[in-house]
PDB file of N, CA and C in Angstrom:
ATOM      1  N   UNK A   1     178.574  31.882 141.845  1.00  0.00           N
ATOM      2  CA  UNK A   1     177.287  31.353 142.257  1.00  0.00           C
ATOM      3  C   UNK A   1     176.180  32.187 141.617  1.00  0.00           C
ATOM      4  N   UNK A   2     175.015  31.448 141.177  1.00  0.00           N
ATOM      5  CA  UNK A   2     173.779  31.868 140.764  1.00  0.00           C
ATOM      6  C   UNK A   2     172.649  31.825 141.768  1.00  0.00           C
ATOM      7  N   UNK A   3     171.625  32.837 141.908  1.00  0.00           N
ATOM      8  CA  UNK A   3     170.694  32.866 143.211  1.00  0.00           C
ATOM      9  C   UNK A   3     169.907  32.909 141.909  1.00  0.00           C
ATOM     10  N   UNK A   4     168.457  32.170 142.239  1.00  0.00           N
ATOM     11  CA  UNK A   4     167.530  32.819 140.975  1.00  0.00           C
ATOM     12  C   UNK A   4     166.021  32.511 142.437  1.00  0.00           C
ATOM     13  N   UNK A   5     165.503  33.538 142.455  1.00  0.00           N
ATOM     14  CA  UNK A   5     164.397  33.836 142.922  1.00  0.00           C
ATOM     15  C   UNK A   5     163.535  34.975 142.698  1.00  0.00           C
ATOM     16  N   UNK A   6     162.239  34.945 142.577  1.00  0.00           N
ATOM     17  CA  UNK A   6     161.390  35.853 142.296  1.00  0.00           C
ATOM     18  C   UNK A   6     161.260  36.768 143.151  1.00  0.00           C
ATOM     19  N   UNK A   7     161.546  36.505 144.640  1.00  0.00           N
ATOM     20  CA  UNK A   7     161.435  37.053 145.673  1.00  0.00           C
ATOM     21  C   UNK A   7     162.647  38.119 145.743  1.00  0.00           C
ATOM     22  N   UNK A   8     162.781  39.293 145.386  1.00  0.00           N
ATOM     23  CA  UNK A   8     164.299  40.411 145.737  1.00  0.00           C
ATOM     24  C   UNK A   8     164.685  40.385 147.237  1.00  0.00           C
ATOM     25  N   UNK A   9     163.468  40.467 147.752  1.00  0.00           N
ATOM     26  CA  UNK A   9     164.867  40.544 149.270  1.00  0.00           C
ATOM     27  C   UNK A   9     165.334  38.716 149.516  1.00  0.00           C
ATOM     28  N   UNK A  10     164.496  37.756 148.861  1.00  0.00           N
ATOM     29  CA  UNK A  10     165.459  36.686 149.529  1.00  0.00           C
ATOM     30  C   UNK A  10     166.799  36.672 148.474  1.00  0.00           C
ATOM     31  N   UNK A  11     166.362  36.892 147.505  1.00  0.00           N
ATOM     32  CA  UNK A  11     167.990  37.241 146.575  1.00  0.00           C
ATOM     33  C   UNK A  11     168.646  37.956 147.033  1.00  0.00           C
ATOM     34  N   UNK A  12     168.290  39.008 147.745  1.00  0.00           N
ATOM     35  CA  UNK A  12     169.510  40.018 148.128  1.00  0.00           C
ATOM     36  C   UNK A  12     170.021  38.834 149.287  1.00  0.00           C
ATOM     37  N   UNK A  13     169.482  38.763 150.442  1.00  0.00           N
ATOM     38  CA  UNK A  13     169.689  37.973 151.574  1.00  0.00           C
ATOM     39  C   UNK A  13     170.851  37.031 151.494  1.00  0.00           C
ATOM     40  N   UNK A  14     170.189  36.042 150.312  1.00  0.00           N
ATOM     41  CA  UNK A  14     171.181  34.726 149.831  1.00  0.00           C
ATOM     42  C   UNK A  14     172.527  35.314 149.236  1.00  0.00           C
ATOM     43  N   UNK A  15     172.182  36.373 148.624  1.00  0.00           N
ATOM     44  CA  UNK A  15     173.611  36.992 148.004  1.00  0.00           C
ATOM     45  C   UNK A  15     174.486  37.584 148.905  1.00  0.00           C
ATOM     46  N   UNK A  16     173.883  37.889 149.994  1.00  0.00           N
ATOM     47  CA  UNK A  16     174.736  38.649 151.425  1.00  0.00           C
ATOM     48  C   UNK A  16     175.452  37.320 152.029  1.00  0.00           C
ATOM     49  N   UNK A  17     175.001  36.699 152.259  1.00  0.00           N
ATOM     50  CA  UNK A  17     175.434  35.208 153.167  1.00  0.00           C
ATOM     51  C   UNK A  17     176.341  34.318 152.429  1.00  0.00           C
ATOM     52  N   UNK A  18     176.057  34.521 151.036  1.00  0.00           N
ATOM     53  CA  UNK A  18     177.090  33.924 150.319  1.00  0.00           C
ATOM     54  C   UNK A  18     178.559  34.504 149.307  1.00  0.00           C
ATOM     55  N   UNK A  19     178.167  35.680 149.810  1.00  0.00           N
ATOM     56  CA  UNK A  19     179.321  36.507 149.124  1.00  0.00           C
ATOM     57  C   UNK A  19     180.626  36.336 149.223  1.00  0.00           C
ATOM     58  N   UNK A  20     181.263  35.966 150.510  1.00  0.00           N
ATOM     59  CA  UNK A  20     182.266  36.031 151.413  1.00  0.00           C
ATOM     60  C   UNK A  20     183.450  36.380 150.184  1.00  0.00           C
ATOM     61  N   UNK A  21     183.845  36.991 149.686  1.00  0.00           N
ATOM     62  CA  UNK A  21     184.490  37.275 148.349  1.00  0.00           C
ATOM     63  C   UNK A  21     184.360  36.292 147.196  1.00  0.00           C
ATOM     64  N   UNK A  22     183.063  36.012 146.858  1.00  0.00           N
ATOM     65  CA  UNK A  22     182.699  34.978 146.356  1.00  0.00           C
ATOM     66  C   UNK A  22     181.645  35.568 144.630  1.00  0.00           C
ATOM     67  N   UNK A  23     181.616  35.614 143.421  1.00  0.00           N
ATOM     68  CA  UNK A  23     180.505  36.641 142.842  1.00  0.00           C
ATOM     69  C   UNK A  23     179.516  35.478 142.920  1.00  0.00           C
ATOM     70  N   UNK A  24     178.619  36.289 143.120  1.00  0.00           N
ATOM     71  CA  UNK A  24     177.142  35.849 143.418  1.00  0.00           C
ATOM     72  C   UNK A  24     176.402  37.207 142.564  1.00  0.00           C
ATOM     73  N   UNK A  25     175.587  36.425 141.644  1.00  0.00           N
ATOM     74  CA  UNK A  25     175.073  36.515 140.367  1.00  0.00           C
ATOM     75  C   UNK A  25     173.392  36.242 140.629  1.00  0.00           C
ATOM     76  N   UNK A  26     172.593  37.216 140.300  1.00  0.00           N
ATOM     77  CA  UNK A  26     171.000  36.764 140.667  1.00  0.00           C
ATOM     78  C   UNK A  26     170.365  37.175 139.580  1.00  0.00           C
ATOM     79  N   UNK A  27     169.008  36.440 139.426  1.00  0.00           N
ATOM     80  CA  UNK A  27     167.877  36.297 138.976  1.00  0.00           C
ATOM     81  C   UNK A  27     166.629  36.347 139.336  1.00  0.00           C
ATOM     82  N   UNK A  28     165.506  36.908 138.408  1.00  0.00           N
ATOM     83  CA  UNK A  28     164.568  36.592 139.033  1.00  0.00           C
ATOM     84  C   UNK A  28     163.387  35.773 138.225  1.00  0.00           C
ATOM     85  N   UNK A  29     164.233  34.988 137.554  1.00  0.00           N
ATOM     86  CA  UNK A  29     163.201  33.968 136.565  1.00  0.00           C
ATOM     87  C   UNK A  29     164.642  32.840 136.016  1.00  0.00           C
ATOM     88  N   UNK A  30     163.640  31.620 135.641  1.00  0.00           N
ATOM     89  CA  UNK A  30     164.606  30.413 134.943  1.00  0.00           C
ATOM     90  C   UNK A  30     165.297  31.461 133.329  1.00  0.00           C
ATOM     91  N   UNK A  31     164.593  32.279 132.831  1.00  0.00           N
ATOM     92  CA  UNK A  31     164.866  33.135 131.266  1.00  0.00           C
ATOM     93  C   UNK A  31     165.975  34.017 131.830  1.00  0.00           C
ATOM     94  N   UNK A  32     166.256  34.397 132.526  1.00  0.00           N
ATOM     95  CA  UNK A  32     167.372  35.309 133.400  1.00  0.00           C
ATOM     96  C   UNK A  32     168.379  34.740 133.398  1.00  0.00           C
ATOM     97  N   UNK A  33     168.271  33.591 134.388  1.00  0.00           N
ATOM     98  CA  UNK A  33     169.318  32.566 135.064  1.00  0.00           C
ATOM     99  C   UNK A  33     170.156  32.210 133.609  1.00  0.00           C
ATOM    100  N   UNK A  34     168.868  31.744 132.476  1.00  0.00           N
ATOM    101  CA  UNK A  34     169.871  30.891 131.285  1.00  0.00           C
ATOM    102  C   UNK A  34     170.600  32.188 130.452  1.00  0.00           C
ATOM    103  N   UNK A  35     170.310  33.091 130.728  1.00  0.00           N
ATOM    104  CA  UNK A  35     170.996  34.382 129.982  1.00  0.00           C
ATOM    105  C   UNK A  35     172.423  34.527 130.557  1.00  0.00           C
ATOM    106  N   UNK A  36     172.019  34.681 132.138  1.00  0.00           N
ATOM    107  CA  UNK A  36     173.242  34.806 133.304  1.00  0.00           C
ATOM    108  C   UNK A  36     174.565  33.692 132.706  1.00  0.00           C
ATOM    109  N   UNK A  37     174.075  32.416 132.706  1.00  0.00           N
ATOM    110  CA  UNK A  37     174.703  31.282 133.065  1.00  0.00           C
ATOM    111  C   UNK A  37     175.228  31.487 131.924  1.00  0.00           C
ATOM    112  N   UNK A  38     174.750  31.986 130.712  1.00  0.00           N
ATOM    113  CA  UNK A  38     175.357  31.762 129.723  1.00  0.00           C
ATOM    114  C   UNK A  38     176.802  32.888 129.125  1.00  0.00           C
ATOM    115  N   UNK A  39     176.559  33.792 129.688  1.00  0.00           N
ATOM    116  CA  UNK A  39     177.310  35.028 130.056  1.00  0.00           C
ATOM    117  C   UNK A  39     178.641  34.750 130.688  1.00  0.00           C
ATOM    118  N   UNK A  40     178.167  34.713 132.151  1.00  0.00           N
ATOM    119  CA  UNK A  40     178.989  34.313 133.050  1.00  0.00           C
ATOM    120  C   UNK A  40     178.746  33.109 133.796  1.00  0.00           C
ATOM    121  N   UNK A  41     179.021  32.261 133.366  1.00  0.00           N
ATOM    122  CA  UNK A  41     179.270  30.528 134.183  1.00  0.00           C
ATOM    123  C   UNK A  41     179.400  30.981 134.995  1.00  0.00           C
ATOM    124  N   UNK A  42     178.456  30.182 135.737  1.00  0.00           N
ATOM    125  CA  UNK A  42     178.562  29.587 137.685  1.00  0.00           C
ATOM    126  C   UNK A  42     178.397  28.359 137.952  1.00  0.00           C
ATOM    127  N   UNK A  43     179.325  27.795 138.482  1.00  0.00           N
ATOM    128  CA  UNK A  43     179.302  26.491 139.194  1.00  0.00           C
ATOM    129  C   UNK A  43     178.381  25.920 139.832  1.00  0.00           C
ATOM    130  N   UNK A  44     177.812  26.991 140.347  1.00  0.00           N
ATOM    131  CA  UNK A  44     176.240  26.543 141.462  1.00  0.00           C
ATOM    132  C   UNK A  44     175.606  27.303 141.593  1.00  0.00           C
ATOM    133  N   UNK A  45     174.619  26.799 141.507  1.00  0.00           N
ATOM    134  CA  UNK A  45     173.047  27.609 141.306  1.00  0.00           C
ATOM    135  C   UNK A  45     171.808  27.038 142.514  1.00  0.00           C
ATOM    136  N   UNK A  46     171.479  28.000 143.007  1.00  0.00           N
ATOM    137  CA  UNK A  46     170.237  27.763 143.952  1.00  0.00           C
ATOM    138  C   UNK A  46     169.272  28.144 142.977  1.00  0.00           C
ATOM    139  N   UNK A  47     168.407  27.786 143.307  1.00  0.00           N
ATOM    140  CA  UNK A  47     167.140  28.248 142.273  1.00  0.00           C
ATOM    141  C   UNK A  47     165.962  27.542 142.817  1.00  0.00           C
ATOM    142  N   UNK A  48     165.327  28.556 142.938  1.00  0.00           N
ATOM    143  CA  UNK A  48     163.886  28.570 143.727  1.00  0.00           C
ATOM    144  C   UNK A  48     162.779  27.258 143.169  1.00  0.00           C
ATOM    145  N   UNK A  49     162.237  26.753 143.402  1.00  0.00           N
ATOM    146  CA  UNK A  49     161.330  26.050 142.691  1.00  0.00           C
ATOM    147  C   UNK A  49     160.109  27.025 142.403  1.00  0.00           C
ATOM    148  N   UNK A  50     159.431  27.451 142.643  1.00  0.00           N
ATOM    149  CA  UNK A  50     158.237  28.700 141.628  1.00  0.00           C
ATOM    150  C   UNK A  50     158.622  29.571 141.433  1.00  0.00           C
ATOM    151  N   UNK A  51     158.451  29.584 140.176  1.00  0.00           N
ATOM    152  CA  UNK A  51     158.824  31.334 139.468  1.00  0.00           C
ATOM    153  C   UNK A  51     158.020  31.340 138.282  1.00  0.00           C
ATOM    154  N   UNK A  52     158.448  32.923 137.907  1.00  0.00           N
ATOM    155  CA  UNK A  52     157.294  33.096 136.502  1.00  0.00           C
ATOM    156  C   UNK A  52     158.399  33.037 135.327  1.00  0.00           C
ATOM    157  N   UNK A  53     157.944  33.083 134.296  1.00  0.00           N
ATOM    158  CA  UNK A  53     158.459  33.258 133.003  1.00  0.00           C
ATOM    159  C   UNK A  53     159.154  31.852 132.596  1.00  0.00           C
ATOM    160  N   UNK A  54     159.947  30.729 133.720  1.00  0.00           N
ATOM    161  CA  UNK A  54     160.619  29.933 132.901  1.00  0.00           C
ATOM    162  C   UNK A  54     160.571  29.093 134.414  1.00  0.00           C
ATOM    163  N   UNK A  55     159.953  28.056 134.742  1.00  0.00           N
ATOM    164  CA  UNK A  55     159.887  27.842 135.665  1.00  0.00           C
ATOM    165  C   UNK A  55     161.155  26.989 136.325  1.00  0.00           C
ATOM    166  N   UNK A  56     161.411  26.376 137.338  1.00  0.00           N
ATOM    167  CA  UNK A  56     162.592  25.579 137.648  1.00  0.00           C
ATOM    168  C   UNK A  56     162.626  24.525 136.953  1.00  0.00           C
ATOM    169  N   UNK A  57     161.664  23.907 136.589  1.00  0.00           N
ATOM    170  CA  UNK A  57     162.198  22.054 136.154  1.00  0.00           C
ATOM    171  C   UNK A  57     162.041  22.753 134.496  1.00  0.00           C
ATOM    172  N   UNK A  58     161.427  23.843 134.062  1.00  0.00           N
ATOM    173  CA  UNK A  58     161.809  24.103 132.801  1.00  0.00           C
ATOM    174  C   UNK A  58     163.169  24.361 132.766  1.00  0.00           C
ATOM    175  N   UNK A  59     164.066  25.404 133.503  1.00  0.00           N
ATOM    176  CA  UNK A  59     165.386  25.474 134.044  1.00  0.00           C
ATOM    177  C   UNK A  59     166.190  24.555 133.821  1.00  0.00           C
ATOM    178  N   UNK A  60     165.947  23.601 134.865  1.00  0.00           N
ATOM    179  CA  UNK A  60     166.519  22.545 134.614  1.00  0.00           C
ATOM    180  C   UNK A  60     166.523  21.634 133.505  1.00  0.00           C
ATOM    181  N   UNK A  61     165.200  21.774 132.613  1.00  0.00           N
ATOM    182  CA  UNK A  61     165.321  20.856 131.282  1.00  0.00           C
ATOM    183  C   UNK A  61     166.579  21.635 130.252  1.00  0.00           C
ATOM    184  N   UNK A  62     166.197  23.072 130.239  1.00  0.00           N
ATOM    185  CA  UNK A  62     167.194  23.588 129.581  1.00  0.00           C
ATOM    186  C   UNK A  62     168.613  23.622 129.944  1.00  0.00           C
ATOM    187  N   UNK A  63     168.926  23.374 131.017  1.00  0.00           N
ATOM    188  CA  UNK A  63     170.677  23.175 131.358  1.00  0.00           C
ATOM    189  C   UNK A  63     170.997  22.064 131.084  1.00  0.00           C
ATOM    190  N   UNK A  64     169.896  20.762 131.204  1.00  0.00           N
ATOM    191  CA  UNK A  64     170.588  19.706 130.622  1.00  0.00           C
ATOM    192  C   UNK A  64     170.570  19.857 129.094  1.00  0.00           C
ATOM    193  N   UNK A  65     169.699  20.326 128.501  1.00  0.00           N
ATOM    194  CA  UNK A  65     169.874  20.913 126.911  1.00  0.00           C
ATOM    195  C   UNK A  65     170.959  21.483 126.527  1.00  0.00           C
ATOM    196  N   UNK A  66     171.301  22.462 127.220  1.00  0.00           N
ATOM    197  CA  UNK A  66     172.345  22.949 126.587  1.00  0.00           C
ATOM    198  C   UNK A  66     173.709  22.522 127.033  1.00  0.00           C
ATOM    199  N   UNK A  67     173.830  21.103 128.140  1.00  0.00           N
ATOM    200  CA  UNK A  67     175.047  20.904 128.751  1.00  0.00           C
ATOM    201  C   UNK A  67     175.724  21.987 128.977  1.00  0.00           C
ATOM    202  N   UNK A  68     174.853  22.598 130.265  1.00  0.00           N
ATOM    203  CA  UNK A  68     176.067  23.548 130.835  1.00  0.00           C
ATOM    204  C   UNK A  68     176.502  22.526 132.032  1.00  0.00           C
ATOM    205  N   UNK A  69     177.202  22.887 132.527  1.00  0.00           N
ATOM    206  CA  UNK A  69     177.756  22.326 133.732  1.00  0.00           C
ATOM    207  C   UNK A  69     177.929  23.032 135.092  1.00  0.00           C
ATOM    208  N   UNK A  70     177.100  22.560 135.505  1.00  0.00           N
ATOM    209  CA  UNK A  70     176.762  23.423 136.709  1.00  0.00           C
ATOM    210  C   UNK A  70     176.004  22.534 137.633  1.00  0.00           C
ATOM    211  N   UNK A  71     176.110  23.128 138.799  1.00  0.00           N
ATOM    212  CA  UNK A  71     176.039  22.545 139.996  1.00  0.00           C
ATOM    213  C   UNK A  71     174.224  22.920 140.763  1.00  0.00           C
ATOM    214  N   UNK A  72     173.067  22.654 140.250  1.00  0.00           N
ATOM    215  CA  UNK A  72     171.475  23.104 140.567  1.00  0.00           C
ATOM    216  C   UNK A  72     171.153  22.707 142.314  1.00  0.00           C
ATOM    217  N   UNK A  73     171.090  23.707 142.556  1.00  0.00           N
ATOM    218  CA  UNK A  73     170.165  22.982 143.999  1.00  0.00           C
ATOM    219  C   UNK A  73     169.321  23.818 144.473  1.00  0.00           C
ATOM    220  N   UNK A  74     167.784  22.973 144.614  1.00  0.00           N
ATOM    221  CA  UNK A  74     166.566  23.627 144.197  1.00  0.00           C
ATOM    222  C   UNK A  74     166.404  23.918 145.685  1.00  0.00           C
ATOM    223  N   UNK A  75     165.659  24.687 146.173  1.00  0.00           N
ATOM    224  CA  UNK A  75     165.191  25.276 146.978  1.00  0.00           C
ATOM    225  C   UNK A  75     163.538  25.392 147.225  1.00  0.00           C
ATOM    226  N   UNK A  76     162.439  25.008 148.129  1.00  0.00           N
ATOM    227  CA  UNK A  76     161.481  25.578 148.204  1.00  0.00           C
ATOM    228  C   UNK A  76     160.704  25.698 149.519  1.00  0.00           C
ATOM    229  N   UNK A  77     159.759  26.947 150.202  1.00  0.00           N
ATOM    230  CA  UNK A  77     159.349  26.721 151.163  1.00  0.00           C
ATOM    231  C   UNK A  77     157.871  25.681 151.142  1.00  0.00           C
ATOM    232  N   UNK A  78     157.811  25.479 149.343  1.00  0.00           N
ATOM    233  CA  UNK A  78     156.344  24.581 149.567  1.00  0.00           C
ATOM    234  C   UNK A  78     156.705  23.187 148.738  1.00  0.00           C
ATOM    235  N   UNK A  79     158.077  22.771 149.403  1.00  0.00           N
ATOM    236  CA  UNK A  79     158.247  21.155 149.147  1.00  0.00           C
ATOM    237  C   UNK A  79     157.891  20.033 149.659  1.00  0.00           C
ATOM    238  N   UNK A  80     157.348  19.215 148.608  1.00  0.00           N
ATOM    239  CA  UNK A  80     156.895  18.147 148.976  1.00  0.00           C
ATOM    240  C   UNK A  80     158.037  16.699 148.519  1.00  0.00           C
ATOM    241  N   UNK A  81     157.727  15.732 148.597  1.00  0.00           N
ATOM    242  CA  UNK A  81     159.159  14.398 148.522  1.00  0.00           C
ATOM    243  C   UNK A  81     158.640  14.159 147.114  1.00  0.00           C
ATOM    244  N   UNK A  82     157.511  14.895 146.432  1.00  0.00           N
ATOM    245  CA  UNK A  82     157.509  14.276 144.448  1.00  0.00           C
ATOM    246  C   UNK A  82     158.519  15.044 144.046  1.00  0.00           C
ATOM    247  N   UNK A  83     157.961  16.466 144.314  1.00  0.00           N
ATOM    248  CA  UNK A  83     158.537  17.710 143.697  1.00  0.00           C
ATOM    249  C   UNK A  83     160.442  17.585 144.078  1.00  0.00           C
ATOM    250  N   UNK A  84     160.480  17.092 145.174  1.00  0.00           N
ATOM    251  CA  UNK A  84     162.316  16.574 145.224  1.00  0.00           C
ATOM    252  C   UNK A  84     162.382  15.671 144.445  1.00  0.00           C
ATOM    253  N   UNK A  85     162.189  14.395 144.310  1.00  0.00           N
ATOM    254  CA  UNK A  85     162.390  13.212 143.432  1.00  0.00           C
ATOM    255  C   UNK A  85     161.957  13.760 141.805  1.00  0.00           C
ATOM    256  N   UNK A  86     161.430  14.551 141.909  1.00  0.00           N
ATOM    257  CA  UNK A  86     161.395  15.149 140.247  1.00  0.00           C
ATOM    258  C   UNK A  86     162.319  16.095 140.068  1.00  0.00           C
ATOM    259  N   UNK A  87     162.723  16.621 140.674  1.00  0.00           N
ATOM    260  CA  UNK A  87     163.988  17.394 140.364  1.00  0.00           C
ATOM    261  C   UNK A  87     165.142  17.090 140.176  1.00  0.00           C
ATOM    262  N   UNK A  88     165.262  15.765 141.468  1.00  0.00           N
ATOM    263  CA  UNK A  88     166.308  15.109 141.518  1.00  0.00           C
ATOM    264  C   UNK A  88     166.725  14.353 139.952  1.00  0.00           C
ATOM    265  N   UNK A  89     165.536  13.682 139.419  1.00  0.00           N
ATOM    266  CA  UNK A  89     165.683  13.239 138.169  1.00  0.00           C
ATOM    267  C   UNK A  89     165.723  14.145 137.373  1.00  0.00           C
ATOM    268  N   UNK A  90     165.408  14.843 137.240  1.00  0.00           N
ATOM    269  CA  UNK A  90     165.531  16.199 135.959  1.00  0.00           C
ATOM    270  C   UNK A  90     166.527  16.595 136.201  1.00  0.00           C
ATOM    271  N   UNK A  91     167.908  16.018 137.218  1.00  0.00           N
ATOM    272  CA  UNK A  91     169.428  16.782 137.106  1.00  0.00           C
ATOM    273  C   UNK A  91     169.399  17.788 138.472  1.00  0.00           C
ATOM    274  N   UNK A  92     169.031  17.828 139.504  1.00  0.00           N
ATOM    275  CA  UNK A  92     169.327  19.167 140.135  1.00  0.00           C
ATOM    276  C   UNK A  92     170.355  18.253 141.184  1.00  0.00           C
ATOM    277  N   UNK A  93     171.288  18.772 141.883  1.00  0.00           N
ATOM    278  CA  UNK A  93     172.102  17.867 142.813  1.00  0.00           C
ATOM    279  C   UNK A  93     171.614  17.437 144.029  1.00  0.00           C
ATOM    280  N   UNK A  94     170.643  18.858 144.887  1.00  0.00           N
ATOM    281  CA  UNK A  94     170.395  18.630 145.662  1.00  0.00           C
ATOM    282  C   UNK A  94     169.008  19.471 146.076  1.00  0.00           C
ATOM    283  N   UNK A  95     168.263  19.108 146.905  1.00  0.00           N
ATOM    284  CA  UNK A  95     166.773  19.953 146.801  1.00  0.00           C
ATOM    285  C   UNK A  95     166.428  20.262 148.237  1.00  0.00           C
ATOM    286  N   UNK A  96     166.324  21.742 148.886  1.00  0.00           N
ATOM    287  CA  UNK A  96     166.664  22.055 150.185  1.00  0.00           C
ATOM    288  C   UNK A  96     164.967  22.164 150.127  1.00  0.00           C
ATOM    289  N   UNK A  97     164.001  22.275 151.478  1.00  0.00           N
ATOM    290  CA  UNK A  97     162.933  22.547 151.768  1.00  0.00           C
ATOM    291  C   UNK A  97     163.282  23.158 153.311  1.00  0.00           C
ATOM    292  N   UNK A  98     162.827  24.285 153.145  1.00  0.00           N
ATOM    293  CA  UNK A  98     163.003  24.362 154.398  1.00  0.00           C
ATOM    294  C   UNK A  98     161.661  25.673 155.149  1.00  0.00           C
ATOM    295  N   UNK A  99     161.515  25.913 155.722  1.00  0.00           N
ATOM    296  CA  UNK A  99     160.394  27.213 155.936  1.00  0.00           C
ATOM    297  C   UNK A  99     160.625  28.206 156.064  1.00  0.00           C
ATOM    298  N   UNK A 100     162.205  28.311 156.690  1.00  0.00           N
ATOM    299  CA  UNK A 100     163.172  29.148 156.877  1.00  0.00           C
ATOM    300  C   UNK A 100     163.317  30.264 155.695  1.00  0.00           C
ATOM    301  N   UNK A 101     162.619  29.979 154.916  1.00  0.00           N
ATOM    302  CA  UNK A 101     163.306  30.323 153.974  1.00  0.00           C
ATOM    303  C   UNK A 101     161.198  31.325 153.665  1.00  0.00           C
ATOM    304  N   UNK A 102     160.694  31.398 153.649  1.00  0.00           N
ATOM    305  CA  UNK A 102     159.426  31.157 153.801  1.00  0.00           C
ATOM    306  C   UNK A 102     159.700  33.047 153.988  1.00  0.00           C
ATOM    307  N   UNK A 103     158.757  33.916 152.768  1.00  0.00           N
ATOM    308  CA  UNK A 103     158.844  35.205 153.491  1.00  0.00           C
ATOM    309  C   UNK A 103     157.765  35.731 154.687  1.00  0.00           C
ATOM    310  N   UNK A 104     157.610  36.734 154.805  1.00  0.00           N
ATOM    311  CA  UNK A 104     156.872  36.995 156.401  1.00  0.00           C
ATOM    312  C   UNK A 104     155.619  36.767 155.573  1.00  0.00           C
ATOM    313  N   UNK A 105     155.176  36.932 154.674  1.00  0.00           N
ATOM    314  CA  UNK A 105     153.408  37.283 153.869  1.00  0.00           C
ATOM    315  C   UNK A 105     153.301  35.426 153.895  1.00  0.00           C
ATOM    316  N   UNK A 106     153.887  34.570 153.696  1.00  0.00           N
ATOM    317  CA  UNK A 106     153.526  32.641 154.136  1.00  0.00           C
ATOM    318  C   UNK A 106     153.327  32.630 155.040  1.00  0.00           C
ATOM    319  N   UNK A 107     153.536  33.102 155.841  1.00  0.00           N
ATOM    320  CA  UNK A 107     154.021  32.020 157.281  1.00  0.00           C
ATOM    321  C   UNK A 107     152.039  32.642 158.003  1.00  0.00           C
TER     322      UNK A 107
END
């Protein structure tokens, strides 16, 4: 698994919860992730919707570019139903919104 967020403690977090003897692989930009992915393949990738340097639906243009195969599911605490339906079409599987997810400096 791939975590890609700008945020370090929610990467650490997501990487704790999903470890269960599992490698979990992080980022903190879409330019990271395509370095990672390309390194070491992961099946599934969470990946934040805002970030700097390479943003998510840039992300996502480039995985369908390079046909990797992998499993995208976008994540954001400031989703709206375009920003899902645009992802959804740009290839991501599935697009979580939740607030939960939201660090203490949002809320």
């Amino acid at each position: 698994m791939l975590v890609i967020d700008d945020e370090s403690s929610l990467r650490h977090i997501l990487k704790m919860v999903l470890w269960r003897g599992r490698d979990v692989c992080e980022a903190a930009d879409g330019k990271q992730a395509l370095v990672c992915q390309q390194k070491h393949p992961c099946a599934i990738v969470l990946c934040d919707i805002r970030m700097p340097v390479l943003n998510s639906m840039a992300f996502l243009r480039q995985v369908a570019l390079l046909r990797l195969s992998v499993t995208v599911i976008m994540m954001s605490v400031y989703g709206t139903l375009d920003t899902a339906v645009e992802c959804l079409k740009a290839g991501a599987f599935d697009y979580i919104s939740n607030s939960t997810f939201a660090p203490a400096w949002a809320a």
